[in-house]
Protein backbone atom coordinates (compact mmCIF):
# COMPACT_ATOMS: atom_id res chain seq x y z
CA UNK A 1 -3.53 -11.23 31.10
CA UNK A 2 -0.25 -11.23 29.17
CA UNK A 3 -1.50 -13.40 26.58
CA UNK A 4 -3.91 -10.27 26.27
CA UNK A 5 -1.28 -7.69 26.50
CA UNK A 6 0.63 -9.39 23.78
CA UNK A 7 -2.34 -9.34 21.35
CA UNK A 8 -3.35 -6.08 21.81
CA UNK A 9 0.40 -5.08 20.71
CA UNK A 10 0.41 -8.02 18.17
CA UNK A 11 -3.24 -6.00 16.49
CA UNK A 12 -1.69 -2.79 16.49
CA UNK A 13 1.95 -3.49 15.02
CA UNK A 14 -0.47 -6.04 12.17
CA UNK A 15 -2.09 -3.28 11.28
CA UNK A 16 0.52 -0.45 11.18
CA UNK A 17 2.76 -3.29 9.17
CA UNK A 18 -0.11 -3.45 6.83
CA UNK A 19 -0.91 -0.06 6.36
CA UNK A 20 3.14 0.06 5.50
CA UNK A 21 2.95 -2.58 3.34
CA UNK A 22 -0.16 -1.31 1.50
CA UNK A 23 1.25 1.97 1.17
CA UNK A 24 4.54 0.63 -0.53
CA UNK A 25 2.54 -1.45 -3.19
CA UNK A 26 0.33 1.15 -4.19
CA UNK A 27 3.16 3.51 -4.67
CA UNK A 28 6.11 1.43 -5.37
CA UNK A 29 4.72 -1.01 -7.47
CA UNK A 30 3.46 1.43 -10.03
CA UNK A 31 5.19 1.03 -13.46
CA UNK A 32 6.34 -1.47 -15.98
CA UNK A 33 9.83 -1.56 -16.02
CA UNK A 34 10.01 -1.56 -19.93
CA UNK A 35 7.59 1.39 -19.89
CA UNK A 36 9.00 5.48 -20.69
CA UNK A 37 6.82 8.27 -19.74
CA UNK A 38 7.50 10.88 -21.97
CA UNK A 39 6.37 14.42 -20.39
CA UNK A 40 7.21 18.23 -21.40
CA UNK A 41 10.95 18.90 -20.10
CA UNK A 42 11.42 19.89 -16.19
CA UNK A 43 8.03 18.42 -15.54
CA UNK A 44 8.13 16.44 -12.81
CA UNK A 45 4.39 14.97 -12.98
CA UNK A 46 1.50 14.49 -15.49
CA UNK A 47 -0.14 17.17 -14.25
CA UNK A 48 2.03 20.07 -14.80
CA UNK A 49 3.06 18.84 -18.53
CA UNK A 50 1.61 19.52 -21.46
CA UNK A 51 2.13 17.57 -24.82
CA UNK A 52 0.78 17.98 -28.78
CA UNK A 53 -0.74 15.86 -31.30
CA UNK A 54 2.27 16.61 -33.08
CA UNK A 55 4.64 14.94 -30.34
CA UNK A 56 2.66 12.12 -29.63
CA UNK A 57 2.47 11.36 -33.81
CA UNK A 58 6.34 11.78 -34.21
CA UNK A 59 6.98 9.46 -30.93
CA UNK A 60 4.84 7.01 -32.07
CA UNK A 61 6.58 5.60 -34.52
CA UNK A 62 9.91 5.56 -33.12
CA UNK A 63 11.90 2.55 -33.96
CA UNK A 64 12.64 0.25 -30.72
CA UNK A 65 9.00 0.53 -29.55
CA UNK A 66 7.22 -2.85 -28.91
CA UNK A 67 4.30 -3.74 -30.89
CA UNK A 68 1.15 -5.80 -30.11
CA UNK A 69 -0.74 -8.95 -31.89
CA UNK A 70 -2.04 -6.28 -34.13
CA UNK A 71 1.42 -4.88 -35.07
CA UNK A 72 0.35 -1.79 -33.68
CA UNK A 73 2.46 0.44 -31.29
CA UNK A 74 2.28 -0.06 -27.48
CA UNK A 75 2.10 3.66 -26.95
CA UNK A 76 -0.69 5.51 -24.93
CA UNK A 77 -0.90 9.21 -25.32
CA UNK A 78 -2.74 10.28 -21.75
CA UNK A 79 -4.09 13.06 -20.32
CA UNK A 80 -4.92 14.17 -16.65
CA UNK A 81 -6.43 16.44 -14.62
CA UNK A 82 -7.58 16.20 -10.91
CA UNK A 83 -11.60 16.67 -10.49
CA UNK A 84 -13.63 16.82 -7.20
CA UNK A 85 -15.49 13.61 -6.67
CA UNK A 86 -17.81 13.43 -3.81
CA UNK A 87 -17.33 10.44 -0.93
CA UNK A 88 -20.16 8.50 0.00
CA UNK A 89 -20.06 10.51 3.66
CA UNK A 90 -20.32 13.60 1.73
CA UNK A 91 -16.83 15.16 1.48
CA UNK A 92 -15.06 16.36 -1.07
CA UNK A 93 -11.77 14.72 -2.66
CA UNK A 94 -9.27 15.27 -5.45
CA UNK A 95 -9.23 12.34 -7.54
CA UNK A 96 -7.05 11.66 -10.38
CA UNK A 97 -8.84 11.42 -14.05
CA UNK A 98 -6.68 9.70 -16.52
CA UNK A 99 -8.03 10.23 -20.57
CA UNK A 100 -7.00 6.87 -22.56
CA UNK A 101 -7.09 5.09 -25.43
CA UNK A 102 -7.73 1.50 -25.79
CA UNK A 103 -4.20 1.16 -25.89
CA UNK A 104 -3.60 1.79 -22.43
CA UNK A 105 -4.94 -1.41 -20.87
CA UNK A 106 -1.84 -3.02 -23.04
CA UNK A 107 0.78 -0.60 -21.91
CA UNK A 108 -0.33 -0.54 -18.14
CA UNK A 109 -0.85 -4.72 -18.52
CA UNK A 110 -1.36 -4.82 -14.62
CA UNK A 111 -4.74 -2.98 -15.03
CA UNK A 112 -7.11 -5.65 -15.19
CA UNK A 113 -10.88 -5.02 -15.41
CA UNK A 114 -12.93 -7.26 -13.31
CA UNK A 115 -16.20 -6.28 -13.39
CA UNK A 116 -17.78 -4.94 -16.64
CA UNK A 117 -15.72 -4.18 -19.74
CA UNK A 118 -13.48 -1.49 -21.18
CA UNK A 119 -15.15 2.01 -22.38
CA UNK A 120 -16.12 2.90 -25.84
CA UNK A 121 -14.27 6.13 -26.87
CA UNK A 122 -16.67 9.19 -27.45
CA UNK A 123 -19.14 7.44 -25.57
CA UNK A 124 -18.83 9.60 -22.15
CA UNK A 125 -18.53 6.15 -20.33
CA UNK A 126 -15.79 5.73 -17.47
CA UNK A 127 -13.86 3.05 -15.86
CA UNK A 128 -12.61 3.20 -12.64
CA UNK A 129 -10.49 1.56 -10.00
CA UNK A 130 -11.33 -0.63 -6.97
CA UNK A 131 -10.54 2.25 -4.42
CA UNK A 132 -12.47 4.69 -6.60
CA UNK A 133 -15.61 2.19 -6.61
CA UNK A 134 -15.46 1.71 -2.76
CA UNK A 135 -15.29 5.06 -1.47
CA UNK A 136 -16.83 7.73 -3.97
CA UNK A 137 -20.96 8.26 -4.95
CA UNK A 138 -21.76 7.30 -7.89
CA UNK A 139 -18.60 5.16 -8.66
CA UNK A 140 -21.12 1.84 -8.78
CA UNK A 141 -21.09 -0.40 -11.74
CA UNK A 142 -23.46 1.16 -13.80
CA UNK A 143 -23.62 4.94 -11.99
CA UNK A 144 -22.72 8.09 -13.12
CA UNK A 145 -19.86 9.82 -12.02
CA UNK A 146 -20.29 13.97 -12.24
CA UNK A 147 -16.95 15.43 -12.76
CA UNK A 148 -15.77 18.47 -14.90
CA UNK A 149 -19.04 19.92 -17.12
CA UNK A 150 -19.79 16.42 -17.84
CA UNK A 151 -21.69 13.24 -16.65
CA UNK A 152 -19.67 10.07 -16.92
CA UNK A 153 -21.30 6.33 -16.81
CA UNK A 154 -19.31 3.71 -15.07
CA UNK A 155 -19.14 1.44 -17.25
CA UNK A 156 -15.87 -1.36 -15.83
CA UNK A 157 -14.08 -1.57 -12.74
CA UNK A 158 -10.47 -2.60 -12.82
CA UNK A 159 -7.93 -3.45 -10.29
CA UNK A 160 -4.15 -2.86 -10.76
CA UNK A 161 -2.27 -5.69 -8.35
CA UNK A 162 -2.28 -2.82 -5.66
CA UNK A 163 -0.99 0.15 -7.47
CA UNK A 164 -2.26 3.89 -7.28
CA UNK A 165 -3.67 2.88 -10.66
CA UNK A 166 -6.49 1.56 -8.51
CA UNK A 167 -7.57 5.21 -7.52
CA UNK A 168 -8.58 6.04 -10.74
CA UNK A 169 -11.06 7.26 -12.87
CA UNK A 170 -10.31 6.33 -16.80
CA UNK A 171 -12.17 8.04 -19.65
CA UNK A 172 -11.77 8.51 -23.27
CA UNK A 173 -8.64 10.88 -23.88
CA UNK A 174 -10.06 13.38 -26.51
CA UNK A 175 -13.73 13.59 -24.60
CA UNK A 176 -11.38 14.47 -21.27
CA UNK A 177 -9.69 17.39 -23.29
CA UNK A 178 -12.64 18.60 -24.70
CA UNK A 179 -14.34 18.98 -21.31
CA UNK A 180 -11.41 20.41 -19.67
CA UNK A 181 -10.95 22.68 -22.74
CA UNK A 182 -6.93 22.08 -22.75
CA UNK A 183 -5.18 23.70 -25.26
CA UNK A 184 -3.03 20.46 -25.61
CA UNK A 185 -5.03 17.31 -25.65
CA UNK A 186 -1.99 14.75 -23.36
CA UNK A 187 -0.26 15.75 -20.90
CA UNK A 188 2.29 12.62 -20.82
CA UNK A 189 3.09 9.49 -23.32
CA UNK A 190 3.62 5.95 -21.67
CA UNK A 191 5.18 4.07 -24.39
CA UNK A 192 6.88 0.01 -24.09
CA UNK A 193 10.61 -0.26 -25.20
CA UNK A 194 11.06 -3.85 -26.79
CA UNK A 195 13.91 -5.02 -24.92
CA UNK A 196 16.09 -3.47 -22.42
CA UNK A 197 18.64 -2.30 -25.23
CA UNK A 198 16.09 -0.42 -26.85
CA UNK A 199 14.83 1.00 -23.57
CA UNK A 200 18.08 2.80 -22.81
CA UNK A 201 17.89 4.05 -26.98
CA UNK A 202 14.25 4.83 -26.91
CA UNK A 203 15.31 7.61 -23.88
CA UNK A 204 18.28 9.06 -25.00
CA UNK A 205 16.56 9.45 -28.53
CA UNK A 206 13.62 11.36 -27.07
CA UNK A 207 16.15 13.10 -24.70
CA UNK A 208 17.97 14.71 -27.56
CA UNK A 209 14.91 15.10 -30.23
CA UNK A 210 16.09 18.95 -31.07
CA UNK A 211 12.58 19.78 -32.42
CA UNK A 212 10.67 19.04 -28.64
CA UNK A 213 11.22 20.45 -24.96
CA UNK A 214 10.27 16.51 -24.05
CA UNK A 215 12.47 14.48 -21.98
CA UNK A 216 11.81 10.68 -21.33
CA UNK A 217 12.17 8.76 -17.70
CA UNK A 218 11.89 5.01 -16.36
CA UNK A 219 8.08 4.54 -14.96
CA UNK A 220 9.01 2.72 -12.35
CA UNK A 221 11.36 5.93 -11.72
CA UNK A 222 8.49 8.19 -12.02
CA UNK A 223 6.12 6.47 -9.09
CA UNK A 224 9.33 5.75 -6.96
CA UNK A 225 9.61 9.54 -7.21
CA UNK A 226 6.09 10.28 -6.41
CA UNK A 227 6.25 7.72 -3.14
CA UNK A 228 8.95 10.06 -1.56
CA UNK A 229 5.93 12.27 -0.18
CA UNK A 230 5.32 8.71 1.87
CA UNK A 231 8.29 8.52 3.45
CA UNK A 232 7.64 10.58 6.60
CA UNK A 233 4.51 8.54 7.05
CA UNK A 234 6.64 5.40 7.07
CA UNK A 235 8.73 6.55 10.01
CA UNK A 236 5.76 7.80 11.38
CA UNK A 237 4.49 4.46 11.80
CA UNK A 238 7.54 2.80 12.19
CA UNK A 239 7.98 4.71 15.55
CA UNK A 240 4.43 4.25 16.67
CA UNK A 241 4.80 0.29 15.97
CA UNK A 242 8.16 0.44 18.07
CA UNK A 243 6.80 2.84 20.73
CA UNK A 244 4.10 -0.29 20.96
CA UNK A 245 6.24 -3.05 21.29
CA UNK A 246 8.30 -1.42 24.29
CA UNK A 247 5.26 -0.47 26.27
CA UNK A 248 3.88 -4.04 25.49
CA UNK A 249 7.08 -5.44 26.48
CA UNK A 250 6.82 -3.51 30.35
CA UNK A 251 3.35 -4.79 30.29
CA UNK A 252 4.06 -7.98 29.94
CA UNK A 253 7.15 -8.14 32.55
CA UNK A 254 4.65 -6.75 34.89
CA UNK A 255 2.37 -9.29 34.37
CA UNK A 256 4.89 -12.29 34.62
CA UNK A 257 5.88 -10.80 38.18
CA UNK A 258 2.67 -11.35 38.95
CA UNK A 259 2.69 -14.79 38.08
CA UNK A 260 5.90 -15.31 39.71
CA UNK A 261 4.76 -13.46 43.15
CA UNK A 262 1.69 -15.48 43.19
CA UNK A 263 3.27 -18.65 42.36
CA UNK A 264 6.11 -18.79 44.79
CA UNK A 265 5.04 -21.51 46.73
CA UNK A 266 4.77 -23.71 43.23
CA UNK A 267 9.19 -22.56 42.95
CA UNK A 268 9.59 -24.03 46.49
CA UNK A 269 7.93 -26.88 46.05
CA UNK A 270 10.24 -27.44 42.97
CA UNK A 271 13.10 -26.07 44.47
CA UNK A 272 12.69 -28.38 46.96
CA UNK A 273 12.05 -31.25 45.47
CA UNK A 274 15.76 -30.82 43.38
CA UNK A 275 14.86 -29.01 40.24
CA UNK A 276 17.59 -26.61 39.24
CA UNK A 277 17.55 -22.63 38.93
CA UNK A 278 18.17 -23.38 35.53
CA UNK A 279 15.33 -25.45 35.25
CA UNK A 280 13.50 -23.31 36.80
CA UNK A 281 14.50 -20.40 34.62
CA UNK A 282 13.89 -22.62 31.39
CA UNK A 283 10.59 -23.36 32.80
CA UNK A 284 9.10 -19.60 32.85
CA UNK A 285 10.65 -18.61 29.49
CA UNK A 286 9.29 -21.05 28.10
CA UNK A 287 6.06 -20.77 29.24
CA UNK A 288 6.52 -16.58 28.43
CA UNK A 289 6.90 -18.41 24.91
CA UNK A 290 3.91 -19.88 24.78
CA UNK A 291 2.31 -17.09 26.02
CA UNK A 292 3.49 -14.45 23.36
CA UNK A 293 2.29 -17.37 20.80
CA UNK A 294 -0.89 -17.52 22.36
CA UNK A 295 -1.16 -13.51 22.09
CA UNK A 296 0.06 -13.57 18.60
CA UNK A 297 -2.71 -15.89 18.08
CA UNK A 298 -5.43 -14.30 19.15
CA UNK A 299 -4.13 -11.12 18.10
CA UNK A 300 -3.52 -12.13 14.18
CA UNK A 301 -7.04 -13.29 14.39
CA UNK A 302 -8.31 -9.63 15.85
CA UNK A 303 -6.25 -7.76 13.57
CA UNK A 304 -7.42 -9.68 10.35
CA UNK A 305 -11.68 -9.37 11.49
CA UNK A 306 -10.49 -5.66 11.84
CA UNK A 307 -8.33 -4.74 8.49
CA UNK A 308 -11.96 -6.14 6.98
CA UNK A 309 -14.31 -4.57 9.04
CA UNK A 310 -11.93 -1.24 8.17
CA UNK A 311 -12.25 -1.90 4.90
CA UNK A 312 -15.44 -1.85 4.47
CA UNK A 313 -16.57 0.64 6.37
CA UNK A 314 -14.19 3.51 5.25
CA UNK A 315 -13.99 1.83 1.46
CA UNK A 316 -10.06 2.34 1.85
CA UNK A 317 -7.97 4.65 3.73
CA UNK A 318 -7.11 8.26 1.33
CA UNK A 319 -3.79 10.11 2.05
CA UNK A 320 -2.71 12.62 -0.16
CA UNK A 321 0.02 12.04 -3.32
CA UNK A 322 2.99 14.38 -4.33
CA UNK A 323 0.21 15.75 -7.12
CA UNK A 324 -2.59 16.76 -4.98
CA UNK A 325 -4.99 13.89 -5.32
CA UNK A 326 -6.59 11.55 -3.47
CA UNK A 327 -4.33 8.02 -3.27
CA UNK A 328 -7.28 5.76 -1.79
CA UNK A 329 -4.92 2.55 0.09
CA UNK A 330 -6.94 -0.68 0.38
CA UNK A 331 -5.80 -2.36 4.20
CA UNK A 332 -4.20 -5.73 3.33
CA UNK A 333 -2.68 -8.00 5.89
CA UNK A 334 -0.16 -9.85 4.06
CA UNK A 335 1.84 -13.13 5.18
CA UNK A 336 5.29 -10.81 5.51
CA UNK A 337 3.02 -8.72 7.95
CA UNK A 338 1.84 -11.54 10.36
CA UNK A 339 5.06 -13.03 10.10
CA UNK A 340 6.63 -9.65 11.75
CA UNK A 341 3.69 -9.45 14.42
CA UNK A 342 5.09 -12.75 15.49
CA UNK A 343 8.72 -12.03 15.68
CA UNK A 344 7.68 -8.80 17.71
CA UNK A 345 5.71 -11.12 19.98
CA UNK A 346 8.24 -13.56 20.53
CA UNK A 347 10.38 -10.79 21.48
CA UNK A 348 8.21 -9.27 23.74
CA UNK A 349 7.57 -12.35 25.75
CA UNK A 350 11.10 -13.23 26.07
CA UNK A 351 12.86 -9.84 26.42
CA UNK A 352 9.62 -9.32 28.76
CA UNK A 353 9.89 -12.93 30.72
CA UNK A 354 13.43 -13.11 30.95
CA UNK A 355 13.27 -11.05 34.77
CA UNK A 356 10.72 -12.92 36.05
CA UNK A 357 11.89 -16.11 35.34
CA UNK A 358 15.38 -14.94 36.44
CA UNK A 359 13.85 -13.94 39.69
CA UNK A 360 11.60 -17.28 39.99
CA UNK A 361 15.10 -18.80 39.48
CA UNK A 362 16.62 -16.57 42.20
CA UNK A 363 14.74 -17.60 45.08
CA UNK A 364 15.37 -20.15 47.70
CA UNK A 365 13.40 -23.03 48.50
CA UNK A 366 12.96 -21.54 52.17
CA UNK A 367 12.22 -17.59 50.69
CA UNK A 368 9.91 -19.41 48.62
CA UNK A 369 7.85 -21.26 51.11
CA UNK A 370 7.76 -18.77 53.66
CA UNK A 371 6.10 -16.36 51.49
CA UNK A 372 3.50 -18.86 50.08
């Protein structure tokens, strides 16, 4: 029974850990931290900046800027906008649509495509990320995605080591612009500084260009920025995972008296024979020990079968970003996550075994046998 009670609490605080954890690396660990984004001045997101041909072509070439094998420029003008995509249950979400070049698979190096291949500009073809491809119709290797006032084929899917990259759709940058008829074709510039020393010239440079209302800013500043909207869901879940552990801590004090009351003529017996109250005491922490391992146990094991089955029945767990779409979280119970399911455990069973076995320790050998 408190072997039980500790796994059910050990399955709950796995999972909200995870879902912590999982939220963090999809919001946190977006960015490169050589990488600007370059967006109109006092925007604070993609979506409500706006930038011309004629910015992108004069930012380009900026000295400082890293270059690939080719010796061209690791900078990717982008665009976005935020389309309806429909679930496979039928809803409706706001997903983020990110227009690219080529480039950008160099300048965002964690996106990695691992199924298919990269899209041909002014091909209407689309990649999309791992969260896009398990929750949304039509987001299948080789399906169509309908979005804006055109059809899109789904042609790679890529993964992005966790990030909110992962709930995107990418398509070619100038076919985006022409279908949402913008009157400037990006709306931000991600661009790779070639050492740290350029990094900090590269962004006062653009900073004080006199001829553009364009600022510049870290990336890995930008998403930290964007994760704030997270931060009442981590206390949220913090306090649940908490509330958890105390009631699973009562729980399991009430079950140890139970073992203690029904065992009272084994603490005689023991008492009787010479063994110490400390031994005695010893005796039933320890074994509250091994119970709380045994929970942990069988509770890691429940809560891994169940961050899978989640997975794959929901395709990913949505909760809304700072810009209005859809960030789509895929469940992953990491080692730092089991590891604090078993310190909570271990807690539990020895905050929670420490009266009984105080109160096994208590009695006499006479009490003891009398109430056998």
């Amino acid at each position: 029974m408190t072997a039980g009670v500790i796994a059910l609490v050990v399955v709950a605080s796995t999972l909200f850990l995870g879902l912590i954890s999982s939220l963090k690396r999809t919001l946190v660990v977006s960015g490169h931290p050589l990488n600007l984004v370059v967006m109109r001045k006092g925007s604070d997101n993609d979506g409500s900046s706006q930038l011309s041909l004629e910015v992108y072509q004069a930012i380009r070439f900026l000295d400082g800027i890293a270059r690939d094998e080719n010796d061209q420029p690791l900078v990717s003008p982008e665009l976005v906008v935020q389309p309806f995509l429909r679930t496979r249950d039928g809803g409706r979400e706001n997903v983020l649509a990110r227009g690219v070049e080529p480039m950008a698979l160099k300048v965002h190096d964690k996106v990695k495509i691992i199924a298919g291949r990269m899209l041909n500009p002014s091909s209407g073809e689309a990649i999309v990320g791992v969260g896009v491809a398990s929750r949304y119709a039509g987001a299948e290797l080789g399906n169509e995605l309908v979005f804006g006032r055109g059809r899109w084929k789904v042609v790679g899917i890529f993964e992005a080591d966790g990030s909110s990259f992962e709930s995107e759709v990418w398509v070619d940058v100038r076919e985006l612009a022409n279908d949402a008829k913008r009157p400037f074709p990006y709306s931000g510039i991600r661009l790779r500084a070639a050492s740290p020393a350029d990094l900090e010239r590269l962004e006062k440079r653009i900073d004080d260009d006199p001829r553009y209302a364009i600022e510049a800013e870290l990336e890995t500043d930008y998403y930290a920025k964007q994760s704030e909207s997270a931060n009442s869901l981590y206390i949220l879940v913090i306090g649940i995972a908490v509330l958890a552990g105390i009631g699973a801590g009562f729980g399991a004090a009430n079950t140890m008296y139970a073992a203690v009351q029904a065992r009272t003529a084994e603490i005689g017996t023991l008492r009787a024979l010479g063994f110490s109250r400390g031994s005695i005491l010893l005796a039933f922490q320890l074994e509250a020990i091994c119970l709380a391992l045994l929970g942990f146990l069988l509770g890691a094991g429940l809560a891994l079968a169940l961050s899978a089955v989640l997975g794959w029945l929901l395709g990913g767990i949505a909760f809304g970003a700072q810009t209005f779409t859809t960030n789509v979280i895929s469940l992953r119970v990491s080692p730092s996550d089991l590891i604090g399911a078993l310190g909570l455990a271990l807690l539990v069973g020895a905050l929670g075994g420490l009266g009984p076995a105080w109160r096994a320790a208590r009695l006499r050998p006479i009490e003891a046998l009398r109430k056998a």
